[in-house]
PDB file of N, CA and C in Angstrom:
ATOM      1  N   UNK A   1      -6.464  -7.138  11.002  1.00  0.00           N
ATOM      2  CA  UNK A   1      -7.224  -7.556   9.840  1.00  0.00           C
ATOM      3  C   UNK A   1      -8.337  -6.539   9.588  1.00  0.00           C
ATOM      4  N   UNK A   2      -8.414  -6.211   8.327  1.00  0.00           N
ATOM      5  CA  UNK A   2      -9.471  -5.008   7.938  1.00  0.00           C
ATOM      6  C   UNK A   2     -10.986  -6.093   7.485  1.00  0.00           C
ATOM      7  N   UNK A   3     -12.185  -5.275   8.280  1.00  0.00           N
ATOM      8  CA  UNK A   3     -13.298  -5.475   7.826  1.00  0.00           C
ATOM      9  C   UNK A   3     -13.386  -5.200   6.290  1.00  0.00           C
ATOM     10  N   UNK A   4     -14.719  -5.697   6.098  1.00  0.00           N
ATOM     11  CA  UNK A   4     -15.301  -5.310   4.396  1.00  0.00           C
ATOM     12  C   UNK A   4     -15.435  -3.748   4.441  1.00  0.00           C
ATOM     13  N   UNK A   5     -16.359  -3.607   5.369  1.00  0.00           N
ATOM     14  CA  UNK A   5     -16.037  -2.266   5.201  1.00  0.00           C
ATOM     15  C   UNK A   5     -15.139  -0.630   5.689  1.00  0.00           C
ATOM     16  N   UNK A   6     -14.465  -1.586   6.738  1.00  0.00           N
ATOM     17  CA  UNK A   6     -12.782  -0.726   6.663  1.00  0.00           C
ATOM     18  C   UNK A   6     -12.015  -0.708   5.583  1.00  0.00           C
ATOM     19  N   UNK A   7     -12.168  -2.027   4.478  1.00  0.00           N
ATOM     20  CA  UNK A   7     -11.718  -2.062   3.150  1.00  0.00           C
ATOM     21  C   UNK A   7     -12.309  -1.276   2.282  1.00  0.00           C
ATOM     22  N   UNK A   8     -13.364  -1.203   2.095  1.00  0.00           N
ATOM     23  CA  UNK A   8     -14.266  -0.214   1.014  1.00  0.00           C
ATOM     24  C   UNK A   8     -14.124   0.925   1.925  1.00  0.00           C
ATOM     25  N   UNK A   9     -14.011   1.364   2.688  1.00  0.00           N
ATOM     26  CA  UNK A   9     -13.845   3.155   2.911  1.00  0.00           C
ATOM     27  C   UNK A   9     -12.241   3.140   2.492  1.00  0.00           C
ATOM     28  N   UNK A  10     -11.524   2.733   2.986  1.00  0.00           N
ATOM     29  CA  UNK A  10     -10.118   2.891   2.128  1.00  0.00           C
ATOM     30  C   UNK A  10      -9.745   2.664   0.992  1.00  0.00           C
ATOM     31  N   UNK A  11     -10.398   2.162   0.662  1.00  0.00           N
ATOM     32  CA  UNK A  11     -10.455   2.342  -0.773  1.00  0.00           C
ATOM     33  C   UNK A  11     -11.145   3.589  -2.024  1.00  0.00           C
ATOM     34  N   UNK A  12     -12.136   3.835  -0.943  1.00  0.00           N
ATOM     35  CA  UNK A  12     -12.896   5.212  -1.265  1.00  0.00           C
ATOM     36  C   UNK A  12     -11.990   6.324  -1.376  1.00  0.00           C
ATOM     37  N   UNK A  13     -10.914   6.327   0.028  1.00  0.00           N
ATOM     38  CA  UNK A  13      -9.927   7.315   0.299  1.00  0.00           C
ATOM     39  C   UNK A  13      -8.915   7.071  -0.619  1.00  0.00           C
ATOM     40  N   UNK A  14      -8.208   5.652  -1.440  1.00  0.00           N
ATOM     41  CA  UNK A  14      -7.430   5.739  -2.167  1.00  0.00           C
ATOM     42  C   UNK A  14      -7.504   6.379  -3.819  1.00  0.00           C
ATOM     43  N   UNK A  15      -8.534   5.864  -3.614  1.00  0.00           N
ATOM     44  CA  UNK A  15      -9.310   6.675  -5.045  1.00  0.00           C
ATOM     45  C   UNK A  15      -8.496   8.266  -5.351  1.00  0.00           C
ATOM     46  N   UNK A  16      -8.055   8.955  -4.250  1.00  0.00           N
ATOM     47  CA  UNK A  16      -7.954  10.334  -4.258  1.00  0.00           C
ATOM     48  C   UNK A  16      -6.487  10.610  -4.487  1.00  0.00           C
ATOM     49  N   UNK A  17      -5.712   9.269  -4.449  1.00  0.00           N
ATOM     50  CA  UNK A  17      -4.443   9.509  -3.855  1.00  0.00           C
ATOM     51  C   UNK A  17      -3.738   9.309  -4.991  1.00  0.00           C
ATOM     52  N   UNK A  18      -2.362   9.572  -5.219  1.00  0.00           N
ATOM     53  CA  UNK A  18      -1.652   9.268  -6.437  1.00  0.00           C
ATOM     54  C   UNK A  18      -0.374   8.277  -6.203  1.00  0.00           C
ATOM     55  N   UNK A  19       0.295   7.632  -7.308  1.00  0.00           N
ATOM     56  CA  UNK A  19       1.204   6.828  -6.392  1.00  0.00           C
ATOM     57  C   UNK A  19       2.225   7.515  -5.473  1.00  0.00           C
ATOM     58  N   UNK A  20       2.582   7.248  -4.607  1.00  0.00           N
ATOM     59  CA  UNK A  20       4.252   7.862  -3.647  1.00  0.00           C
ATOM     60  C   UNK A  20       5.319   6.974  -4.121  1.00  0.00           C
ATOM     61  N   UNK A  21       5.076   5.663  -4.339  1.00  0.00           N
ATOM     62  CA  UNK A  21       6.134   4.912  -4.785  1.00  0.00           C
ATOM     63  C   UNK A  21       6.246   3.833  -6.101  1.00  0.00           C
ATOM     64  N   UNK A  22       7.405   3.739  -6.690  1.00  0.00           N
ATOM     65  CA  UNK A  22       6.886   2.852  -8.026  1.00  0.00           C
ATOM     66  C   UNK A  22       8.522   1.613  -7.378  1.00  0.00           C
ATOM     67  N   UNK A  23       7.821   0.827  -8.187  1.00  0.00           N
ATOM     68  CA  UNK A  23       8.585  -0.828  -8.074  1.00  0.00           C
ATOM     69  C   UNK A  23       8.741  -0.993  -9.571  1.00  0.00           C
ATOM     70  N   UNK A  24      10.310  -1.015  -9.595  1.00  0.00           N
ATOM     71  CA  UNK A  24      10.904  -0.943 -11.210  1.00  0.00           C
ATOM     72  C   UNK A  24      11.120  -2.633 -11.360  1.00  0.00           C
ATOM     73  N   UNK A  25      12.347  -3.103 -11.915  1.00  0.00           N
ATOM     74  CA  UNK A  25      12.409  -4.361 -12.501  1.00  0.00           C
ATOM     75  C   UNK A  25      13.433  -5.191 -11.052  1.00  0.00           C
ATOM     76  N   UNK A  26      14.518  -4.448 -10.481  1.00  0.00           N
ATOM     77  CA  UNK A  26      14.686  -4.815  -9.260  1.00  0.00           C
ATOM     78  C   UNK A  26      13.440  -5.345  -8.171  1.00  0.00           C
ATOM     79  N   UNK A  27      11.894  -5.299  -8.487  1.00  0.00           N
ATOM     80  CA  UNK A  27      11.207  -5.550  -7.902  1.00  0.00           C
ATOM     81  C   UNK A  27      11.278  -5.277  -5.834  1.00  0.00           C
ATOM     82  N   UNK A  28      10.815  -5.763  -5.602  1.00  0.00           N
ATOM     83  CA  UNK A  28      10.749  -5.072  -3.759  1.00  0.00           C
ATOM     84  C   UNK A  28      11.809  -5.236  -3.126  1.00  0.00           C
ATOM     85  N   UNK A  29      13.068  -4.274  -4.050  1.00  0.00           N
ATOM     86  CA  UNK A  29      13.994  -3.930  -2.935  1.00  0.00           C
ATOM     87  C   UNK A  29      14.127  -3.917  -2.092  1.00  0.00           C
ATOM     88  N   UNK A  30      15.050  -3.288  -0.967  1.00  0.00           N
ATOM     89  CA  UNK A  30      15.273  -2.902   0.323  1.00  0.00           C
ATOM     90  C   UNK A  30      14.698  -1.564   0.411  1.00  0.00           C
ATOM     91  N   UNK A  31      15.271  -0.660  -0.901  1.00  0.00           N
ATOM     92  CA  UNK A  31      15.100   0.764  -0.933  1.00  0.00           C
ATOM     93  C   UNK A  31      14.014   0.891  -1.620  1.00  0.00           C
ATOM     94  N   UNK A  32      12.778  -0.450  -1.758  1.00  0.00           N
ATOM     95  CA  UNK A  32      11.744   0.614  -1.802  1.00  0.00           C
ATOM     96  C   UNK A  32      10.689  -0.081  -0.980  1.00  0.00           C
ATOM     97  N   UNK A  33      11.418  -0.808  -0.328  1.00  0.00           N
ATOM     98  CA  UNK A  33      10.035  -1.113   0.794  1.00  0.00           C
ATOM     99  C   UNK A  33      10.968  -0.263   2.017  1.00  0.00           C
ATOM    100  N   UNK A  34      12.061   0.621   2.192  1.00  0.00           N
ATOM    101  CA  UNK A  34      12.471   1.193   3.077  1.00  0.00           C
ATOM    102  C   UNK A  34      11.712   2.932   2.655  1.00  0.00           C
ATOM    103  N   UNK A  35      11.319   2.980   1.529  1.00  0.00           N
ATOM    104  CA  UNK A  35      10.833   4.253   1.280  1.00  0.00           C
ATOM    105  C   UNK A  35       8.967   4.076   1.382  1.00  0.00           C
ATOM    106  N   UNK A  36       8.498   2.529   1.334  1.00  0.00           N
ATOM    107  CA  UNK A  36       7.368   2.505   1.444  1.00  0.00           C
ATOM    108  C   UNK A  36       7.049   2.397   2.634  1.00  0.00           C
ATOM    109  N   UNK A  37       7.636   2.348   4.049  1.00  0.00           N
ATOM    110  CA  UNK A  37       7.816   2.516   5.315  1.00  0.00           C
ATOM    111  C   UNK A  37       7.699   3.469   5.595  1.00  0.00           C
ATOM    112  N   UNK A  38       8.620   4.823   4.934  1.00  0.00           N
ATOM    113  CA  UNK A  38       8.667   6.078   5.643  1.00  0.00           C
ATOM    114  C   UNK A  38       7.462   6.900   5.104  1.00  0.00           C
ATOM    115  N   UNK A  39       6.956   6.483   3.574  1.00  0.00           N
ATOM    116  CA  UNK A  39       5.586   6.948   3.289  1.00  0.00           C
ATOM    117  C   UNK A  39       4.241   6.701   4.293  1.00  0.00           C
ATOM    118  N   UNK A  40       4.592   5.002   4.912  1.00  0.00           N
ATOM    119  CA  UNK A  40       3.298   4.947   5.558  1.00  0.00           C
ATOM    120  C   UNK A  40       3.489   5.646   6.758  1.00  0.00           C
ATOM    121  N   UNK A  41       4.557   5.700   7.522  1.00  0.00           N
ATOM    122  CA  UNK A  41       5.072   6.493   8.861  1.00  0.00           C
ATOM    123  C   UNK A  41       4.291   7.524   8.564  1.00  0.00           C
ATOM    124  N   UNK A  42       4.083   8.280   7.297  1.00  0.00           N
ATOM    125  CA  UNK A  42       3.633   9.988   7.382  1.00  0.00           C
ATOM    126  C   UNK A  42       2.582  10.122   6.490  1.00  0.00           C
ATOM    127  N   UNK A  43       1.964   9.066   6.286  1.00  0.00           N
ATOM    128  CA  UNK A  43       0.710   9.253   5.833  1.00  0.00           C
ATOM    129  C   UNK A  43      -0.622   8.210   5.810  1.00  0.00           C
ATOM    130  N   UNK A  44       0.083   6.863   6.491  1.00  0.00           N
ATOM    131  CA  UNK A  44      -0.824   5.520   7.034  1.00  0.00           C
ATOM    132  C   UNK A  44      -1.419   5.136   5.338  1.00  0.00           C
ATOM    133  N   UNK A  45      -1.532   5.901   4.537  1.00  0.00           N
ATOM    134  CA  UNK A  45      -2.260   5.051   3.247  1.00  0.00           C
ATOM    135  C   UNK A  45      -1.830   5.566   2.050  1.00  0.00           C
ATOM    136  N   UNK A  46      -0.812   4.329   1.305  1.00  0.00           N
ATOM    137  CA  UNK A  46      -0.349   4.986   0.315  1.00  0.00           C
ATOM    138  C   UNK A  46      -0.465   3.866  -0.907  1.00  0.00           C
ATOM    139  N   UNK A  47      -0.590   4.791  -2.248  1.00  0.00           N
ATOM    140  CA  UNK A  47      -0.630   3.816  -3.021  1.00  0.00           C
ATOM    141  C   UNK A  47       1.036   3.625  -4.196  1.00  0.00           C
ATOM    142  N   UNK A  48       0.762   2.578  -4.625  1.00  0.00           N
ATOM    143  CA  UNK A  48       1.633   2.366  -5.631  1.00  0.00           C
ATOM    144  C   UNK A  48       1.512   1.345  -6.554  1.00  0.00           C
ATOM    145  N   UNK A  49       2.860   1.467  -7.702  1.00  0.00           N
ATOM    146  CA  UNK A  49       2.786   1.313  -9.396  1.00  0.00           C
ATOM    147  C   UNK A  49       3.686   0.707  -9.172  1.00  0.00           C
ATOM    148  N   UNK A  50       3.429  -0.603 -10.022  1.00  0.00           N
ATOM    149  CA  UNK A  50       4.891  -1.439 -10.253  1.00  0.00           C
ATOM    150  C   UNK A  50       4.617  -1.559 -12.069  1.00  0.00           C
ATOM    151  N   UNK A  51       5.901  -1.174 -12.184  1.00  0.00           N
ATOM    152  CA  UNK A  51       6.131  -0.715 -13.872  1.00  0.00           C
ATOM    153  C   UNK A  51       6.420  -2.093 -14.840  1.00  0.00           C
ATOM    154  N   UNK A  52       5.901  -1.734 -15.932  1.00  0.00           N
ATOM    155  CA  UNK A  52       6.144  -2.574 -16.892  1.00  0.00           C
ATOM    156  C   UNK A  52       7.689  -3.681 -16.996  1.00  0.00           C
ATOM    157  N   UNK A  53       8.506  -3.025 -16.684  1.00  0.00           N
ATOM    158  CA  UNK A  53       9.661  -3.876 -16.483  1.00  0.00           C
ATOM    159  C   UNK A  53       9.961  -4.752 -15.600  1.00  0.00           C
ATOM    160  N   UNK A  54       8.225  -4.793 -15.051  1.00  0.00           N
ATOM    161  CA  UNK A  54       8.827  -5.767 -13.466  1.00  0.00           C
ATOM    162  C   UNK A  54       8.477  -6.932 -14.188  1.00  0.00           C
ATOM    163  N   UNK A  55       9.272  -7.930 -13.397  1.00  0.00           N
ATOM    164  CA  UNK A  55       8.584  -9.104 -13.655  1.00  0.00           C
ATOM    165  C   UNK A  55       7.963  -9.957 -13.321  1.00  0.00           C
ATOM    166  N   UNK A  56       7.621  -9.295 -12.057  1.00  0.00           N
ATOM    167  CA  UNK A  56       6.765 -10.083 -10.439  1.00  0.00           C
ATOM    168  C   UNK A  56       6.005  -9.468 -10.871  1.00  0.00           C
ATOM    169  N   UNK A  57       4.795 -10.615 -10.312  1.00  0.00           N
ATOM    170  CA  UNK A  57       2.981  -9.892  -9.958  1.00  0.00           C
ATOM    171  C   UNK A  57       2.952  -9.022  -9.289  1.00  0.00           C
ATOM    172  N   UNK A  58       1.696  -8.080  -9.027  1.00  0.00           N
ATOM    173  CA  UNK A  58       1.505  -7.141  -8.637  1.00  0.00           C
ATOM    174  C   UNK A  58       1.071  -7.571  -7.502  1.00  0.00           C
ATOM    175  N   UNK A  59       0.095  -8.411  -7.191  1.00  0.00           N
ATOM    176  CA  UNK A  59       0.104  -9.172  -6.276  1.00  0.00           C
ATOM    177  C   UNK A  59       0.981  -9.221  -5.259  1.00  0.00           C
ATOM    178  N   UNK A  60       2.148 -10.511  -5.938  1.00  0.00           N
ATOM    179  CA  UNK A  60       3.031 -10.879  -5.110  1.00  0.00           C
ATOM    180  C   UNK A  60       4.024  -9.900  -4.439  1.00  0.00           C
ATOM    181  N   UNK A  61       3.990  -8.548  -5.224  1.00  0.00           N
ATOM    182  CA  UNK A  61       4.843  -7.810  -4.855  1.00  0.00           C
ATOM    183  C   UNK A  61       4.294  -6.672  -3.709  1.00  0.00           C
ATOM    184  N   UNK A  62       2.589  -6.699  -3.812  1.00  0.00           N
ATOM    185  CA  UNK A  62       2.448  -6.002  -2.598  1.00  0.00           C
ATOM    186  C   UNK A  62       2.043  -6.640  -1.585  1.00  0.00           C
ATOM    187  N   UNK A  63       2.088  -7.865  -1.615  1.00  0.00           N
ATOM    188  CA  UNK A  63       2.251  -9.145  -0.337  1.00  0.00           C
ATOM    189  C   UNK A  63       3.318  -8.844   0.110  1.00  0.00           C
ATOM    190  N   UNK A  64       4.605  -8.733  -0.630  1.00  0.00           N
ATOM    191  CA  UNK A  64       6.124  -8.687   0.210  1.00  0.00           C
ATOM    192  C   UNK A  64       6.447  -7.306   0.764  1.00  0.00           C
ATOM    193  N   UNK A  65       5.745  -6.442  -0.063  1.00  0.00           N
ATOM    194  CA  UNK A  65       5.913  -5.042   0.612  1.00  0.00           C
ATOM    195  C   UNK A  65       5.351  -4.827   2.338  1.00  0.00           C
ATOM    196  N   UNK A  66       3.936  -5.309   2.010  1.00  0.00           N
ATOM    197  CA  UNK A  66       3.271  -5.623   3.113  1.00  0.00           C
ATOM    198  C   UNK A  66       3.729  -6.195   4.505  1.00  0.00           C
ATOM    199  N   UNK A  67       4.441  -7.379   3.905  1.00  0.00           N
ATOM    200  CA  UNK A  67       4.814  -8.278   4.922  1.00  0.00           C
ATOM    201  C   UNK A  67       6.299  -7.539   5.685  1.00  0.00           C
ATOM    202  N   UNK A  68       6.952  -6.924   4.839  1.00  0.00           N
ATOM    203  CA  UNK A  68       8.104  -5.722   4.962  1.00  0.00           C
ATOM    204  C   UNK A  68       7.727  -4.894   6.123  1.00  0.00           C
ATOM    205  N   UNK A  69       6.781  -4.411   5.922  1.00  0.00           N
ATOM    206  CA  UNK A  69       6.694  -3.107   6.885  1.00  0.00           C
ATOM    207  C   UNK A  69       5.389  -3.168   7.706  1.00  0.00           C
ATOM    208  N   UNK A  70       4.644  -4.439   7.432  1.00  0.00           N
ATOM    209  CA  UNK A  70       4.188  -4.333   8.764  1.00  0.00           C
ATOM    210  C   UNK A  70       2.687  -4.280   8.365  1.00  0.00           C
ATOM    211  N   UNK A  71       2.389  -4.330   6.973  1.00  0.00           N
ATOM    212  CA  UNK A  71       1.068  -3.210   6.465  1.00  0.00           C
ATOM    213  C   UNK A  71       0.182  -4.429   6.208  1.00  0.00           C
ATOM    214  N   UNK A  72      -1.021  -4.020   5.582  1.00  0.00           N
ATOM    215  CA  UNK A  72      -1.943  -4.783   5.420  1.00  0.00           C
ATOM    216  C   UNK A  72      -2.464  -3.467   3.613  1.00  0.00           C
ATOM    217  N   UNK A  73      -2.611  -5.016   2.640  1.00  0.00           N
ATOM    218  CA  UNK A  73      -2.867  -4.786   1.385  1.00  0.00           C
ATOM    219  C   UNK A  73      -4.248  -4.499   1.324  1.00  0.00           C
ATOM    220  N   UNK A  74      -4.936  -2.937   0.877  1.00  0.00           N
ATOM    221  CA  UNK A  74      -6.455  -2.903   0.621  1.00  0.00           C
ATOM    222  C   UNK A  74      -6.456  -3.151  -0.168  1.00  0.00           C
ATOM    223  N   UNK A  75      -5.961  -2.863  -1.263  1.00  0.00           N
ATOM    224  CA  UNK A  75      -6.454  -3.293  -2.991  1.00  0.00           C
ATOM    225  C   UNK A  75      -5.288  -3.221  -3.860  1.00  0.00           C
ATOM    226  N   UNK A  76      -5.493  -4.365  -4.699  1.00  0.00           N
ATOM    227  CA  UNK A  76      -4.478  -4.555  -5.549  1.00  0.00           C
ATOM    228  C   UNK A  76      -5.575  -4.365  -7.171  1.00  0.00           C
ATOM    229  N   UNK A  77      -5.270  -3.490  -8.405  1.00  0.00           N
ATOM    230  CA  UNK A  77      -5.493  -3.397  -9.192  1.00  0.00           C
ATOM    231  C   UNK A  77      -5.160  -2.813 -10.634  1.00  0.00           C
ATOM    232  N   UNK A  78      -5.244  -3.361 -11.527  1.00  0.00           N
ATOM    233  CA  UNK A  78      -4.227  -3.404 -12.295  1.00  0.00           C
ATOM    234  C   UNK A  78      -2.836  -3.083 -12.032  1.00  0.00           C
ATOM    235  N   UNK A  79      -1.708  -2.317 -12.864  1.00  0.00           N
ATOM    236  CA  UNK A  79      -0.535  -2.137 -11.767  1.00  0.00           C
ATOM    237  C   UNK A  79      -0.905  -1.374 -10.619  1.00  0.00           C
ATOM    238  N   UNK A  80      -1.416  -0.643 -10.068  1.00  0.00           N
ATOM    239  CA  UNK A  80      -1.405  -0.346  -8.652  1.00  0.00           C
ATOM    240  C   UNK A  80      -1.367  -1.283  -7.935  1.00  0.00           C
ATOM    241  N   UNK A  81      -1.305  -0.700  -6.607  1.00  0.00           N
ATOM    242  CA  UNK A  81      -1.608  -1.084  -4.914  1.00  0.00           C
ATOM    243  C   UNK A  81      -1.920  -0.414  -4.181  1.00  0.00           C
ATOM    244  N   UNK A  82      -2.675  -0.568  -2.785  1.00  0.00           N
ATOM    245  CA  UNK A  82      -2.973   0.665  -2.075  1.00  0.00           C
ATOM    246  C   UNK A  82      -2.359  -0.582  -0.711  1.00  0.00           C
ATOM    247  N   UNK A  83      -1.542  -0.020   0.091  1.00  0.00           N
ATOM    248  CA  UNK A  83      -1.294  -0.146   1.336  1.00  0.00           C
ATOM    249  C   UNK A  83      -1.671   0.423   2.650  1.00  0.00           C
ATOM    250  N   UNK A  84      -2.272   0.304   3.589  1.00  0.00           N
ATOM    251  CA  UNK A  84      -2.697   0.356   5.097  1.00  0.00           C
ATOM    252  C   UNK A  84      -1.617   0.320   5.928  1.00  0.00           C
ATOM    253  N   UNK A  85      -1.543   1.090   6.670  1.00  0.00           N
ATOM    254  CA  UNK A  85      -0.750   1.198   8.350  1.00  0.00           C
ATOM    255  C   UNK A  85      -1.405   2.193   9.360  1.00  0.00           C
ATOM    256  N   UNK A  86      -1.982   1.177   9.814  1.00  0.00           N
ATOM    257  CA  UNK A  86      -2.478   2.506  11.094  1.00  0.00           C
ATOM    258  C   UNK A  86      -1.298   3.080  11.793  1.00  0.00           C
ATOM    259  N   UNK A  87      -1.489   4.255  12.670  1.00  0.00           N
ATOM    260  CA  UNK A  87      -0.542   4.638  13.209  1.00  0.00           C
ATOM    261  C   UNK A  87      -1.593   5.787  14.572  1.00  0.00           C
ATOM    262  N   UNK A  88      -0.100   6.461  15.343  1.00  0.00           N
ATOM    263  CA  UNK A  88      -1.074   7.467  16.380  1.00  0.00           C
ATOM    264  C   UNK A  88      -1.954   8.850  15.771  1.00  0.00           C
ATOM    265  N   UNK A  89      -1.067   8.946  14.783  1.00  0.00           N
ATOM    266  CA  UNK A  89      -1.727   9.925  14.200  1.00  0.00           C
ATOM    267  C   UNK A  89      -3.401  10.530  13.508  1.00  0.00           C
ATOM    268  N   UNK A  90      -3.768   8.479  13.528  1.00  0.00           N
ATOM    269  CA  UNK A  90      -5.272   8.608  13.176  1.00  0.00           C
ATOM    270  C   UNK A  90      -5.478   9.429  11.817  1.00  0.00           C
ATOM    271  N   UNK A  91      -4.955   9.703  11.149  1.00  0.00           N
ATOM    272  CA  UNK A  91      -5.424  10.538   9.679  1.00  0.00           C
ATOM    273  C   UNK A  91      -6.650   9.536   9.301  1.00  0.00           C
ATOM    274  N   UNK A  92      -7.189   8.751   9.040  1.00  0.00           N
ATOM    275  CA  UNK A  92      -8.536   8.169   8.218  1.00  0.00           C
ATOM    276  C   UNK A  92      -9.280   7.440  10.111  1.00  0.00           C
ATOM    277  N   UNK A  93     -10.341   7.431  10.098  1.00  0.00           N
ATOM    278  CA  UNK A  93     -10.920   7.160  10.842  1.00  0.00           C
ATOM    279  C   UNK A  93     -12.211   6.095  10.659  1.00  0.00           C
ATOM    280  N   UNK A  94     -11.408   4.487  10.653  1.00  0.00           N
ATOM    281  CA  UNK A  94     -12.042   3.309  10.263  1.00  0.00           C
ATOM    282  C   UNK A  94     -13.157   3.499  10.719  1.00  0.00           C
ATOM    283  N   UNK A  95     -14.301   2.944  10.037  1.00  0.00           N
ATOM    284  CA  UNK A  95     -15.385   2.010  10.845  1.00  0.00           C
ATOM    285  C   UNK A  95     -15.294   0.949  11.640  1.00  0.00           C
ATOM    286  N   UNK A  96     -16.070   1.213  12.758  1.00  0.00           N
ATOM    287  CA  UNK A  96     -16.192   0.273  13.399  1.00  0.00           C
ATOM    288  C   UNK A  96     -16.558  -1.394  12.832  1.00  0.00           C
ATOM    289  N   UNK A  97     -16.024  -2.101  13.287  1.00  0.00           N
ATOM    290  CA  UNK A  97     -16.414  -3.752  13.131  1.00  0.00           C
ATOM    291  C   UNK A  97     -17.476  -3.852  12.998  1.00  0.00           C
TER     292      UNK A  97
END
């Protein structure tokens, strides 16, 4: 579970980032919560766009992504999402509790 402010620094860091993955009208596939897996594997924080043709919330859809691979949702806003996975690699370096 992310603190307030393990949430607001990642979010600071998402700010920078562009999407890696988009969620079309098939909504949270296999093949794209299997590609939003291998994004977080190699980069722990990624964001994404679910397109006009979806017909799921944005919300709900990065709850299931989440729950998919393991991640934890920093921010959901307008169509975006930004997703969390720590890993060994350490690339962002939380605050402490």
């Amino acid at each position: 579970m992310l603190t307030s402010k393990q949430r607001a620094y990642l979010k600071k860091e998402a700010a920078k980032l562009t999407p890696v993955i988009q969620v079309g009208k098939a909504g949270a596939s296999p093949e794209v919560v299997k590609s939003a897996a291998e994004a977080l594997a190699a980069r722990e924080l990624i964001k994404g766009t679910v397109l006009e043709n979806c017909l799921e919330d944005v919300k709900y859809i990065a709850e299931v992504i989440s729950e998919r691979t393991r991640s934890q949702v920093v921010q959901t806003i307008g169509r975006k999402f930004v997703l969390y996975k720590g890993s060994d690699k350490k690339l962002y370096e939380l605050p402490k509790a």
